[in-house]
N, C-alpha and C. Protein backbone atom coordinates (compact mmCIF):
# COMPACT_ATOMS: atom_id res chain seq x y z
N UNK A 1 2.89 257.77 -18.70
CA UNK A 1 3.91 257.81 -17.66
C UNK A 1 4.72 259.09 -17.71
N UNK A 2 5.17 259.77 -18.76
CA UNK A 2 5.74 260.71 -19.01
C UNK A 2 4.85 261.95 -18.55
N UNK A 3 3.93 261.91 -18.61
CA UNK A 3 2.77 263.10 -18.24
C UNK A 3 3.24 263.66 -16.53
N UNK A 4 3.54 262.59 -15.71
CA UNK A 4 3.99 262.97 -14.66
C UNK A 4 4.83 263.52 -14.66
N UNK A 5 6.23 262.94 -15.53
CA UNK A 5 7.28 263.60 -15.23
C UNK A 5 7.37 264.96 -16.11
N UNK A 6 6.65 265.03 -16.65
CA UNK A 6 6.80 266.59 -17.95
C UNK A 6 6.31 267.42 -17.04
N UNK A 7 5.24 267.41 -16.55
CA UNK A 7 4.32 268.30 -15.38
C UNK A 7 4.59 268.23 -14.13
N UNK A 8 4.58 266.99 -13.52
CA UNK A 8 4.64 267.32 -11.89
C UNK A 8 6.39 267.20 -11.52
N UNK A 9 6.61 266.95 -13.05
CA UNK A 9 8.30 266.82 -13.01
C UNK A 9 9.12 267.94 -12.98
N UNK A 10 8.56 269.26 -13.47
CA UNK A 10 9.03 270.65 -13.41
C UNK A 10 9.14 270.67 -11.74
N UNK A 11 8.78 270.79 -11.01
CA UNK A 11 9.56 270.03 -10.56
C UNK A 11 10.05 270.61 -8.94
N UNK A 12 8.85 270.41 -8.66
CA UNK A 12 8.84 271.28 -7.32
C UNK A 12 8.98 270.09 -6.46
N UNK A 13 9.05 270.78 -5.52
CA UNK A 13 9.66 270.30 -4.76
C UNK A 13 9.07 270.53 -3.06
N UNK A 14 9.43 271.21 -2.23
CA UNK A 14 8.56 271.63 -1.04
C UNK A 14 9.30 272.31 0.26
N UNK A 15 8.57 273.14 1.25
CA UNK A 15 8.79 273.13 2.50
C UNK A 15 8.90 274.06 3.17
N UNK A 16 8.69 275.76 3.31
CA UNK A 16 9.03 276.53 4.08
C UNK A 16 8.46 277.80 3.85
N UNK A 17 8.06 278.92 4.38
CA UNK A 17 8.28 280.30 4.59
C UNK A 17 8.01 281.41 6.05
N UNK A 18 7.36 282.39 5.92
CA UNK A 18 7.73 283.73 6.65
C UNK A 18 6.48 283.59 7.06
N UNK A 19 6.60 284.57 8.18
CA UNK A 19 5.52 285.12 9.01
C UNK A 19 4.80 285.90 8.16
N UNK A 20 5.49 286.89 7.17
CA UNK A 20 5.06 288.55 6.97
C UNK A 20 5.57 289.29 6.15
N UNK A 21 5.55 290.36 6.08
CA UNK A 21 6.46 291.04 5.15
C UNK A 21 6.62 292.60 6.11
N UNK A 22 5.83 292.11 7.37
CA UNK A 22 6.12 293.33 8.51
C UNK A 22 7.59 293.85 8.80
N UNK A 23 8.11 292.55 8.97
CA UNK A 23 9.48 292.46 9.55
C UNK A 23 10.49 293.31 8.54
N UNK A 24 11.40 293.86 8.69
CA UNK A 24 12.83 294.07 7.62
C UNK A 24 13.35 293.07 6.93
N UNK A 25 13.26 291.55 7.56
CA UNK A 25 14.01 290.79 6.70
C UNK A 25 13.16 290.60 5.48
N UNK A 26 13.88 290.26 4.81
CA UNK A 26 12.87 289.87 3.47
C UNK A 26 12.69 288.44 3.39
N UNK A 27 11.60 288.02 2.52
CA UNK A 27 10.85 286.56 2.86
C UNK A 27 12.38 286.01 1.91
N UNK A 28 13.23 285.59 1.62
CA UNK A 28 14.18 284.67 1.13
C UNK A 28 15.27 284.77 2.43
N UNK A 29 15.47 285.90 3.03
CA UNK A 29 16.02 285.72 4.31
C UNK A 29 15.31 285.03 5.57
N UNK A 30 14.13 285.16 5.70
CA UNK A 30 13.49 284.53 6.62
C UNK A 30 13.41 283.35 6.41
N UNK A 31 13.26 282.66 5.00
CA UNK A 31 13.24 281.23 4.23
C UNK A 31 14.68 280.81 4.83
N UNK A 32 16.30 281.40 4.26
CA UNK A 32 16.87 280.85 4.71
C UNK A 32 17.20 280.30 6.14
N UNK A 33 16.65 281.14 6.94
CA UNK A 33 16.93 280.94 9.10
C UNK A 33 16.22 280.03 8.81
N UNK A 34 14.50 279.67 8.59
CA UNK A 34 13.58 278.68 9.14
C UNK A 34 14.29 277.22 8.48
N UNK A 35 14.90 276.70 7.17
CA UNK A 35 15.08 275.95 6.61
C UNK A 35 16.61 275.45 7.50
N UNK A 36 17.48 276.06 7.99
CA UNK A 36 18.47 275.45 9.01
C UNK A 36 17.98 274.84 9.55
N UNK A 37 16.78 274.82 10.03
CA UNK A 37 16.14 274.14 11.30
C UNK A 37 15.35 273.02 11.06
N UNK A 38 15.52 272.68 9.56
CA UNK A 38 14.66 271.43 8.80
C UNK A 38 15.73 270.41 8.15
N UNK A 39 15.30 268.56 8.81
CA UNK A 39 16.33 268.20 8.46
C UNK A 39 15.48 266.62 7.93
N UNK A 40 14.32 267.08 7.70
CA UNK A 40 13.23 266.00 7.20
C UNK A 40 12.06 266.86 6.63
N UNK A 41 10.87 266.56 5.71
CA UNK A 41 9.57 266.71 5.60
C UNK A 41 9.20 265.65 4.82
N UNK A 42 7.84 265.22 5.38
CA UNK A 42 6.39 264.25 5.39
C UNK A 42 5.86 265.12 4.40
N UNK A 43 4.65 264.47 3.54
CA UNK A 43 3.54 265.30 3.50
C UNK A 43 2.97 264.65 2.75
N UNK A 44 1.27 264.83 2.74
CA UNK A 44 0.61 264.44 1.45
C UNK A 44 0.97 265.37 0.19
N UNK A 45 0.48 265.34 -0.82
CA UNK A 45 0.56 266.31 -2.10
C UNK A 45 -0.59 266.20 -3.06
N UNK A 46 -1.04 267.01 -3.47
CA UNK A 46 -2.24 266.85 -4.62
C UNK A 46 -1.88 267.28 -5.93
N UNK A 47 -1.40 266.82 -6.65
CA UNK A 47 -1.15 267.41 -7.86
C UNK A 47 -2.26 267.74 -9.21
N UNK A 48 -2.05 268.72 -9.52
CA UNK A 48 -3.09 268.97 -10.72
C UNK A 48 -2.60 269.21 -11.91
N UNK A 49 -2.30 268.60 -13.00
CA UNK A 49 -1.76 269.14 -14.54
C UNK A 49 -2.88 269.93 -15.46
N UNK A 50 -2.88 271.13 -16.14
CA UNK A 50 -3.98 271.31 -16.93
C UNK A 50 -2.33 271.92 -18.21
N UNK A 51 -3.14 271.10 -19.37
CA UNK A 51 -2.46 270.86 -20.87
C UNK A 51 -3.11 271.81 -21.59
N UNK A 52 -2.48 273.02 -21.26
CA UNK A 52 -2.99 274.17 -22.33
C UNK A 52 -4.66 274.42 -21.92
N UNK A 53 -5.15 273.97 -23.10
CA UNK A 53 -6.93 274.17 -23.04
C UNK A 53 -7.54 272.67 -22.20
N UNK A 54 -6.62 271.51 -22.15
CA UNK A 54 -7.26 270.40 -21.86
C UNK A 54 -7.81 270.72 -20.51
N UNK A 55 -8.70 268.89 -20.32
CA UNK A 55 -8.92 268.92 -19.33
C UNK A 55 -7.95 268.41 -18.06
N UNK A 56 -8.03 269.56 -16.66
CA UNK A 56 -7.56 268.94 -15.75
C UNK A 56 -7.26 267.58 -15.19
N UNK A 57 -5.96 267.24 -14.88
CA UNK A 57 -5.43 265.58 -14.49
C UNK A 57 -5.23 266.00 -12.70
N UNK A 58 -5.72 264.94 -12.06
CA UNK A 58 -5.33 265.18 -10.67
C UNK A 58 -4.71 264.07 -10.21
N UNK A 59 -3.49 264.00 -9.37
CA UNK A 59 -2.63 263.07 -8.54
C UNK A 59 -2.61 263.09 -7.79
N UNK A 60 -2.59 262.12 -6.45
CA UNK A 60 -2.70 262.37 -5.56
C UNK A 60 -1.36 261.60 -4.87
N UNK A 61 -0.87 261.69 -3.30
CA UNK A 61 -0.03 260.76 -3.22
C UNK A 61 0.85 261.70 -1.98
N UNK A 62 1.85 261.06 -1.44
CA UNK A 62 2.74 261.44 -0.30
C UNK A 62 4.44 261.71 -0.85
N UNK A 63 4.60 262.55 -0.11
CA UNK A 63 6.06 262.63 -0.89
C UNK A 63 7.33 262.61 0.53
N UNK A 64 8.61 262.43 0.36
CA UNK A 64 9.19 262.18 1.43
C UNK A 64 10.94 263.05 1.33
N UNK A 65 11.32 263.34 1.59
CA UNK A 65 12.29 264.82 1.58
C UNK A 65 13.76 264.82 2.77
N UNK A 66 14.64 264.54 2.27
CA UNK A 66 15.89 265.31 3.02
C UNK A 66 17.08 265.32 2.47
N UNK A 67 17.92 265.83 2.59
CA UNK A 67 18.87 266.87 2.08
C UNK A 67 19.48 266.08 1.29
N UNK A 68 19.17 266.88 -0.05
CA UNK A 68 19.71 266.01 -1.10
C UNK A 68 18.87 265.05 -1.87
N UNK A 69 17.86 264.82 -1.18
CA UNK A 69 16.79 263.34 -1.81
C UNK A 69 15.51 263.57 -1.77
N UNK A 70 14.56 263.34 -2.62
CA UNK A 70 13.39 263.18 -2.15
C UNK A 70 12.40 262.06 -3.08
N UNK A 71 11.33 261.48 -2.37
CA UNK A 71 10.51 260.56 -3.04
C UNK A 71 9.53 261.05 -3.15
N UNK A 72 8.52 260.89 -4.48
CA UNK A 72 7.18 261.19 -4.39
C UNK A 72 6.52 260.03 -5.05
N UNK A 73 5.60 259.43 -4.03
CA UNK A 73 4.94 257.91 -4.01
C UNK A 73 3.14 258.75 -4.79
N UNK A 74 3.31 258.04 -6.12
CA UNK A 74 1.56 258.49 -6.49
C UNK A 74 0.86 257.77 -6.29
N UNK A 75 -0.03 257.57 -5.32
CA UNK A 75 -1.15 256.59 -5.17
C UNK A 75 -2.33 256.89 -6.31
N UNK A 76 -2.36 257.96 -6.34
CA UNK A 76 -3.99 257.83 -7.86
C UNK A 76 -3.86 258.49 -8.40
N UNK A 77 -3.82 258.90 -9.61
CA UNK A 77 -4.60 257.72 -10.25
C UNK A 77 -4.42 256.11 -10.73
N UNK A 78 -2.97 256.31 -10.71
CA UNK A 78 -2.33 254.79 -10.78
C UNK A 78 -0.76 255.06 -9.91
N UNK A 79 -0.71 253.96 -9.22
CA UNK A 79 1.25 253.96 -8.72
C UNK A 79 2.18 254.35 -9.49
N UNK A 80 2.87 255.56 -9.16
CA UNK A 80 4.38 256.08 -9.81
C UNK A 80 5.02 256.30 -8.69
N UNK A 81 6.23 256.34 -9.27
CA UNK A 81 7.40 256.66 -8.41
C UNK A 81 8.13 257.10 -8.89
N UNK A 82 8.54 258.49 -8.11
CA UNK A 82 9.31 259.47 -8.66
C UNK A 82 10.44 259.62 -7.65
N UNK A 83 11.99 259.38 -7.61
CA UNK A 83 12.84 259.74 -6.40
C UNK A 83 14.35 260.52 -7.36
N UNK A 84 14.48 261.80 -6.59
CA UNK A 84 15.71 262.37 -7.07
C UNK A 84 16.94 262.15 -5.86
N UNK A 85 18.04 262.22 -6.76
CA UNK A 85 19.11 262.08 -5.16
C UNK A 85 20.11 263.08 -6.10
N UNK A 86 20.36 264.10 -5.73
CA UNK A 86 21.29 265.05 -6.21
C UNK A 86 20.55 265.37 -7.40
N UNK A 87 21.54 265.72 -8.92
CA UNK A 87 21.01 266.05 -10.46
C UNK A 87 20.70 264.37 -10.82
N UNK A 88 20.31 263.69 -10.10
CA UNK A 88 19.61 262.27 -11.09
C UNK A 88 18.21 261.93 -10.42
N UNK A 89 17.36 261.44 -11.36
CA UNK A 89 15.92 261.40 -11.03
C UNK A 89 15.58 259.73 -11.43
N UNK A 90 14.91 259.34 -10.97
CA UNK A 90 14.30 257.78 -11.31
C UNK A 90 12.72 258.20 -11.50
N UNK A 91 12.01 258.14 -12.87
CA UNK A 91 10.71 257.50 -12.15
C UNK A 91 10.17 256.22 -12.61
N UNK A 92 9.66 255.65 -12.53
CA UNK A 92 8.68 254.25 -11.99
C UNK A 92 7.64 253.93 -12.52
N UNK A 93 7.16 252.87 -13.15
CA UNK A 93 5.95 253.29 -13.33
C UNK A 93 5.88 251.44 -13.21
N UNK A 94 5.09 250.72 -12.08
CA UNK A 94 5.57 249.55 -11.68
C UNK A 94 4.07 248.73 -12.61
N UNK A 95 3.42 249.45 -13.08
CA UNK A 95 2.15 248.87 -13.65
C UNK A 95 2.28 248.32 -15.10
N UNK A 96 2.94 249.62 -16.04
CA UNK A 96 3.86 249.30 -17.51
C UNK A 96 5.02 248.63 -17.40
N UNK A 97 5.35 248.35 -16.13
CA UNK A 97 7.10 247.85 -15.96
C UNK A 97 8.42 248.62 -16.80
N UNK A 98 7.93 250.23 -16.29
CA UNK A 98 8.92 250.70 -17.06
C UNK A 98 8.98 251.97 -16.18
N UNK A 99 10.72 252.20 -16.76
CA UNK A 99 11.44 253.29 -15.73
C UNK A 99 12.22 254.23 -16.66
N UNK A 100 12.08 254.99 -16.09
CA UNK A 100 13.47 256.06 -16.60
C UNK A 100 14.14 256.93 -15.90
N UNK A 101 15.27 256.59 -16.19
CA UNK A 101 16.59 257.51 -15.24
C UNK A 101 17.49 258.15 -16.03
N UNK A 102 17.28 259.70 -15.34
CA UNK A 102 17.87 260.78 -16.33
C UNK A 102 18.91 261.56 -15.36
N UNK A 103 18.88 262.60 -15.80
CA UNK A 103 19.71 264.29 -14.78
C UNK A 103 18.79 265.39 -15.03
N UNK A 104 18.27 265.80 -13.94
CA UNK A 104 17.84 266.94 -13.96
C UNK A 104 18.47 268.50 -14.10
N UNK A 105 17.96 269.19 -15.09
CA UNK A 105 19.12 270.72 -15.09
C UNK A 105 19.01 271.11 -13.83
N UNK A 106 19.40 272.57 -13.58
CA UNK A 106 19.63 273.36 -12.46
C UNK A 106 18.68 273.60 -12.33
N UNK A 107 17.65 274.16 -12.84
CA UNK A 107 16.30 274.74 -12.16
C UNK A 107 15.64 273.75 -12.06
N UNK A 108 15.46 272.63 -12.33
CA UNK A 108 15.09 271.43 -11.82
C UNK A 108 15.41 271.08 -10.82
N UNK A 109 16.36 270.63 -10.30
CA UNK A 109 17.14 270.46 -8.85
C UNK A 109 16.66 271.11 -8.37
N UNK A 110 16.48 272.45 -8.24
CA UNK A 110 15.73 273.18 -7.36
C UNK A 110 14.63 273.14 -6.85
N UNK A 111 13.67 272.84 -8.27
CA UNK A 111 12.16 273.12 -7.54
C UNK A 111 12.07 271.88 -7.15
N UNK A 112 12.28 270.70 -7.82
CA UNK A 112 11.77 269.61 -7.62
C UNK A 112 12.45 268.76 -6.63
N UNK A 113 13.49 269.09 -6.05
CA UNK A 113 14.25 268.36 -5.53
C UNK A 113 13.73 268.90 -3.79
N UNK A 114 14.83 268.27 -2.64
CA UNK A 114 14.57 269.05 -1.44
C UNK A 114 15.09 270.49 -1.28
N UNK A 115 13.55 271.34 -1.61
CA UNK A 115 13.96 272.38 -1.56
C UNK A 115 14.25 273.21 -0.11
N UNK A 116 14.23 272.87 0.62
CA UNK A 116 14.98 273.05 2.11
C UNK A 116 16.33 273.42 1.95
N UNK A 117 16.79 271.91 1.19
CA UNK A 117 18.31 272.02 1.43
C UNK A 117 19.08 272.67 0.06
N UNK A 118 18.36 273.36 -0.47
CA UNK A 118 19.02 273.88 -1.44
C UNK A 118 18.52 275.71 -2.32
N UNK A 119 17.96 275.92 -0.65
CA UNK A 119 17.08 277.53 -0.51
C UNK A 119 18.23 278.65 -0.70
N UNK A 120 20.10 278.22 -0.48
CA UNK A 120 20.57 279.13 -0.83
C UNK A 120 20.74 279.14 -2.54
N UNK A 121 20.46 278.15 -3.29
CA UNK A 121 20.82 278.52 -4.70
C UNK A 121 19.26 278.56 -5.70
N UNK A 122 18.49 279.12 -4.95
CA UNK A 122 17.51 280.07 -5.54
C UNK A 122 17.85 280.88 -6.34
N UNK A 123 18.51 281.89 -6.11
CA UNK A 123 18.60 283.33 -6.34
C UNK A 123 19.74 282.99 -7.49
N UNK A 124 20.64 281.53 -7.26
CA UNK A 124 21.24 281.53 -8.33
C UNK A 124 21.09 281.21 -9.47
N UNK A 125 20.12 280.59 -9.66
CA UNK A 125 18.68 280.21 -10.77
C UNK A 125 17.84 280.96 -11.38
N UNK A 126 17.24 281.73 -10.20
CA UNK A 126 16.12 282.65 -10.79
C UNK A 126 16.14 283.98 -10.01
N UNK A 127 15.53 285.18 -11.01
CA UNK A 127 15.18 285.99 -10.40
C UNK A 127 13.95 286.00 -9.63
N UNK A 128 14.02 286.67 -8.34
CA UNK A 128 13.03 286.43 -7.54
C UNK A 128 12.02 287.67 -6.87
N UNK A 129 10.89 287.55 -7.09
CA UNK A 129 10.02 288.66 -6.64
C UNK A 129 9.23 288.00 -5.41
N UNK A 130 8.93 289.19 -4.21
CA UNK A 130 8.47 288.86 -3.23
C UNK A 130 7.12 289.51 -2.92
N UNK A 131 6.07 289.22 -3.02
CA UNK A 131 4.75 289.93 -2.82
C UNK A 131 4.03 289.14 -2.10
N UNK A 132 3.24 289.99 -1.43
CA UNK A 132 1.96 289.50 -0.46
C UNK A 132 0.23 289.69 -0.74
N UNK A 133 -0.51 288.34 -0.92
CA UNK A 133 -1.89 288.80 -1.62
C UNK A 133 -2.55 288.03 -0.56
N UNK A 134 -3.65 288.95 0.12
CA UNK A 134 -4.37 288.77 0.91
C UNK A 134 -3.79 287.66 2.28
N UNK A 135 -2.00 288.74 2.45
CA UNK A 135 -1.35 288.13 3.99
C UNK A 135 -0.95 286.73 3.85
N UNK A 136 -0.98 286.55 2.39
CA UNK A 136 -0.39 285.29 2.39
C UNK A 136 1.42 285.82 1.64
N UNK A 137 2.47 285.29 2.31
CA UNK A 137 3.45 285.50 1.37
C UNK A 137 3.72 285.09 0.60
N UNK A 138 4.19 285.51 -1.13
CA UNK A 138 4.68 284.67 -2.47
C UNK A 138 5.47 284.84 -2.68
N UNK A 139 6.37 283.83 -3.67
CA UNK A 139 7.35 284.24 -4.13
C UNK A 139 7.21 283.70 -5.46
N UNK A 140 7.97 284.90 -6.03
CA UNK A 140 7.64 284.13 -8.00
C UNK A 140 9.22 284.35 -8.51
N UNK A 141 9.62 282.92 -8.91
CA UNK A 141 10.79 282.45 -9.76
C UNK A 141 10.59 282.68 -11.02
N UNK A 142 11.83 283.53 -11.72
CA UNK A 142 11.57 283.65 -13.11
C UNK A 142 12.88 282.87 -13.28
N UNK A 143 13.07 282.04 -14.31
CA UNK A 143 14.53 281.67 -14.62
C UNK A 143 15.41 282.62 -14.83
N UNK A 144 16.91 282.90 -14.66
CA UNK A 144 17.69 283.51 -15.25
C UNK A 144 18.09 282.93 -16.71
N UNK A 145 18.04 281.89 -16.56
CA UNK A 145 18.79 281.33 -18.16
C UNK A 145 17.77 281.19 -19.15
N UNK A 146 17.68 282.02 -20.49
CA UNK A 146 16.50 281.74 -21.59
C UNK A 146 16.66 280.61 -22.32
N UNK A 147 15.37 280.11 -22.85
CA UNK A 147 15.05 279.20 -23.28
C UNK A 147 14.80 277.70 -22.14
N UNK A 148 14.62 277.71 -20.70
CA UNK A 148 14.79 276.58 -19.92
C UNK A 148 13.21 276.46 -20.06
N UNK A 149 12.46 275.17 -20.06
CA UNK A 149 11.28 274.62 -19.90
C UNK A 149 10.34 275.28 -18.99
N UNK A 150 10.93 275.69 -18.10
CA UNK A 150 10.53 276.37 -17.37
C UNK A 150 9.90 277.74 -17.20
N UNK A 151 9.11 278.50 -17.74
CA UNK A 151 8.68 279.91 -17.68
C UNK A 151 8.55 280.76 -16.10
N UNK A 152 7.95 279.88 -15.52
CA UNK A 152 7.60 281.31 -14.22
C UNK A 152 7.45 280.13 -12.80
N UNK A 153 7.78 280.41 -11.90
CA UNK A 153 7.01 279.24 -10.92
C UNK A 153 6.51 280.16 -9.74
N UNK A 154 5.40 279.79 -9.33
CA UNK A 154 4.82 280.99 -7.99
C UNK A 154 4.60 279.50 -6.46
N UNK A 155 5.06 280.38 -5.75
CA UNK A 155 5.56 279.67 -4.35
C UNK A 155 4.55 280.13 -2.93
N UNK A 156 3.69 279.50 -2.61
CA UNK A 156 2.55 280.35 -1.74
C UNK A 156 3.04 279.52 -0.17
N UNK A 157 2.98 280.54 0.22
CA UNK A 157 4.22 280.48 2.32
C UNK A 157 2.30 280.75 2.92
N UNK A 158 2.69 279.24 4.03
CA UNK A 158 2.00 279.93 4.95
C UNK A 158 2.26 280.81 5.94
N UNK A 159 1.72 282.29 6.49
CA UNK A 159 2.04 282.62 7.12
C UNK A 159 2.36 282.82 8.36
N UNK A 160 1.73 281.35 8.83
CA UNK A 160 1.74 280.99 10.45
C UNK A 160 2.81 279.65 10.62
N UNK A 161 2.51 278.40 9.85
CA UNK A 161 3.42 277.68 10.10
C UNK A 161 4.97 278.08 9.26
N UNK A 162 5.35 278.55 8.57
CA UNK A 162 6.31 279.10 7.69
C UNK A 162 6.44 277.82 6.71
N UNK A 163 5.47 276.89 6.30
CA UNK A 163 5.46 276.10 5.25
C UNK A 163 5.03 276.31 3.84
N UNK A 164 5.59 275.50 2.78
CA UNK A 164 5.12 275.86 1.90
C UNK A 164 3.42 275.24 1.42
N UNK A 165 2.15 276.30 1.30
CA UNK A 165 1.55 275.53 0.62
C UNK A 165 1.28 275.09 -0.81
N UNK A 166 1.55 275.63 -1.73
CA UNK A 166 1.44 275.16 -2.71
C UNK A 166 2.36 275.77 -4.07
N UNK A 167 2.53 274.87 -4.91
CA UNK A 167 3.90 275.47 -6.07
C UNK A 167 3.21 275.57 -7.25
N UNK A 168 3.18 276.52 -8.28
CA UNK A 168 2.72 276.40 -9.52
C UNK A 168 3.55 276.91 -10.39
N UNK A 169 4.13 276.12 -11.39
CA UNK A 169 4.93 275.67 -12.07
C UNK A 169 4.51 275.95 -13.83
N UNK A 170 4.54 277.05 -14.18
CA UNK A 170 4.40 277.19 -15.35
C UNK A 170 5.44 277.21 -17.00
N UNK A 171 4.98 275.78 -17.79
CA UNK A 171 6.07 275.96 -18.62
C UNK A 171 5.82 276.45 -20.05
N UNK A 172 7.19 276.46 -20.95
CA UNK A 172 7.37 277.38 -21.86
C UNK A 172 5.97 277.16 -22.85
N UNK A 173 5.14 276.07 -22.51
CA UNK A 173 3.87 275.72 -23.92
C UNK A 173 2.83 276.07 -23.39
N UNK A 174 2.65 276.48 -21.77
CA UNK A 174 1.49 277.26 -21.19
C UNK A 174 0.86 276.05 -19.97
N UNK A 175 1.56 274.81 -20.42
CA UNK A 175 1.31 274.35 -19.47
C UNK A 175 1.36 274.53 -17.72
N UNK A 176 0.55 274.07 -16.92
CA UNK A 176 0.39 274.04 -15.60
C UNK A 176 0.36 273.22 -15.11
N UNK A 177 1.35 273.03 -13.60
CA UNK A 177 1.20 272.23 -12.86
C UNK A 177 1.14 272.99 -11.56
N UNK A 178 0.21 272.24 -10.76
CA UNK A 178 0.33 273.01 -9.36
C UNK A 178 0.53 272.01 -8.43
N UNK A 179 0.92 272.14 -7.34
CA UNK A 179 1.12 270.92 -6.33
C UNK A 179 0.75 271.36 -5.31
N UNK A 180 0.05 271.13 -4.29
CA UNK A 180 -0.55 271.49 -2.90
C UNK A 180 -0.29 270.05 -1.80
N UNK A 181 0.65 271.10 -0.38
CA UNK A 181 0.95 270.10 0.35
C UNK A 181 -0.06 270.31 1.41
N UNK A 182 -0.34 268.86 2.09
CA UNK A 182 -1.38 268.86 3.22
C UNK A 182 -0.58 267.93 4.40
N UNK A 183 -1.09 268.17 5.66
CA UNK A 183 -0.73 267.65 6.50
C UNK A 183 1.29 267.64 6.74
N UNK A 184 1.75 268.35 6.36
CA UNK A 184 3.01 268.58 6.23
C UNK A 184 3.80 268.68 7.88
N UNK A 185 4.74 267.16 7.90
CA UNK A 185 5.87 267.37 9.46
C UNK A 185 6.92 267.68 9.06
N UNK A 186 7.50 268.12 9.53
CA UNK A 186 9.27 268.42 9.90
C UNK A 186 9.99 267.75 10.92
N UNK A 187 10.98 267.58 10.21
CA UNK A 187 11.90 266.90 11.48
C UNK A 187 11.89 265.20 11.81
N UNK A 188 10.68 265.01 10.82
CA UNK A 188 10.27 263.04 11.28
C UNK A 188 11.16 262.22 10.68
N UNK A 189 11.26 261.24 11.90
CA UNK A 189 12.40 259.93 11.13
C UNK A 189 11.71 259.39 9.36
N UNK A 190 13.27 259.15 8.70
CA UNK A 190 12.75 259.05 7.43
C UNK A 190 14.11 258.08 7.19
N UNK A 191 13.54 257.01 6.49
CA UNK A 191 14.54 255.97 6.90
C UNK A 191 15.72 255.78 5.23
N UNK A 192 16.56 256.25 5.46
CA UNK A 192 17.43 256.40 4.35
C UNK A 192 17.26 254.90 3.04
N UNK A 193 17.07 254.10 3.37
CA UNK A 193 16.28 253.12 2.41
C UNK A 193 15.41 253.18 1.21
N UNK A 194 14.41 254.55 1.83
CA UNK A 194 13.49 254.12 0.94
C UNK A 194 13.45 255.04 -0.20
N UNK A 195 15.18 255.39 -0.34
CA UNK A 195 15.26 256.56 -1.71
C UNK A 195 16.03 255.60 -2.43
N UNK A 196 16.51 254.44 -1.67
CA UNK A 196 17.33 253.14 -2.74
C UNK A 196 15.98 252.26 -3.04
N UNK A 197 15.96 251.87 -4.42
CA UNK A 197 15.20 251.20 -5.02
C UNK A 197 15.32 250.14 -5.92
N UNK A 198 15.23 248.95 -5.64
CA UNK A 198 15.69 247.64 -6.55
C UNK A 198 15.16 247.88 -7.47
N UNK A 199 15.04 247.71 -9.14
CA UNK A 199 13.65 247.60 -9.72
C UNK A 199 13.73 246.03 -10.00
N UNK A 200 12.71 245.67 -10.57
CA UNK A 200 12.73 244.02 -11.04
C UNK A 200 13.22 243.94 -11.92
N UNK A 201 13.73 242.86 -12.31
CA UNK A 201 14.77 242.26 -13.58
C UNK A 201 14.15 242.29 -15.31
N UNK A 202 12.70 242.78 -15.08
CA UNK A 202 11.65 242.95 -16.51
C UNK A 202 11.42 244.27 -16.25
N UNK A 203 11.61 245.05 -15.44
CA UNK A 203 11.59 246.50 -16.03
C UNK A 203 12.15 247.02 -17.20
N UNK A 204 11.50 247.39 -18.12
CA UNK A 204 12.24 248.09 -19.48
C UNK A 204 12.31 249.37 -18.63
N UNK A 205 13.92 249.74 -18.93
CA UNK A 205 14.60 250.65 -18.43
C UNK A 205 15.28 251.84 -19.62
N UNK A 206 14.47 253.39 -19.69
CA UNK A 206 15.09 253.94 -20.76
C UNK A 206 15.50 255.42 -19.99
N UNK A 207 16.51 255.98 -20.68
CA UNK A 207 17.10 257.12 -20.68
C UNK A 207 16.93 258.58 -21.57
N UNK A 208 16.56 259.76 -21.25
CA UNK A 208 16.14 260.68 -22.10
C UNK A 208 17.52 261.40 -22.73
């Protein structure tokens, strides 16, 4: 259960970029205009963990996003549930009957959380480089603060819809996580409910 949250828990999050790097603005300015204009995202997600030398883990599942909150529902390889609402995170694991609810640091909140609504405190987190490989735009997060779990995260913009496709999340033991969004809406009703979560009365419930 923890495997999710160590890996796909670094902790991205989703949703936006640039046309180009034609223009003068630079892709974190163009990120900020397009993300005003986002006040929901849908999407599937594919997640992949690789553990140093191990072998690749793949997840699959839908995740659900707005300001301030987001859920990520794992359908396979087995049901988890992962939902942040501000610096606190829940995840789920309804098969072991067991949960844990923590606080996420600052660079956590960031990646993993709705990153839409929280594109102006990027830059206050990490240093940020902007490059383009084969017209696709990137962006690569280095932390500012040493020693955070976190080593490097690279951010791949499509260049036509200004979405994000995919996050890779590299931490301090070499581990990888990457997350790839598919079928991604903006703007869709998202019913404030389903980031509140009863658990059942036999959930063993622990804290990190």
């Amino acid at each position: 259960m923890k495997k999710i949250w160590t890996f796909s828990g670094l902790f991205l999050s989703l949703a936006v970029a640039l046309n180009a790097l034609a223009s003068e603005a630079s892709i974190m300015e163009r990120l900020k205009e397009e993300y005003k204009k986002i006040h929901s995202i849908k999407a599937e997600f594919i997640q992949e963990t690789t553990l140093g030398v191990r072998k690749k883990t793949t997840y699959r599942g839908k995740v659900y996003i707005v300001p301030g909150k987001s859920r990520w529902d794992y359908e396979t390889p087995k049901p988890q549930l992962v939902i942040t609402q501000g610096d606190k995170f829940l995840l789920y694991d309804p098969i072991n009957k067991e949960a844990v609810k923590g606080l996420l640091d600052k660079e956590a909140i960031v990646t993993r959380g709705p990153f839409f609504s929280l594109i102006n405190q990027i830059q206050k987190y990490y240093d940020v480089k902007e490059i383009q490989e084969n017209q696709l735009p990137i962006l690569v997060l280095i932390p500012k603060k040493k020693g955070t779990p976190i080593q490097k995260i690279t951010v791949y913009l499509d260049p036509k819809t200004l979405l994000i496709q995919k996050i890779d999340t590299l931490d301090s033991l070499g581990n990888l996580n990457s997350v790839t969004f598919k079928n991604t809406q903006t703007n869709v009703p998202i019913e404030q409910a389903i980031f509140q979560v009863k658990l059942p009365p036999d959930v063993k419930i622990s804290r990190p």
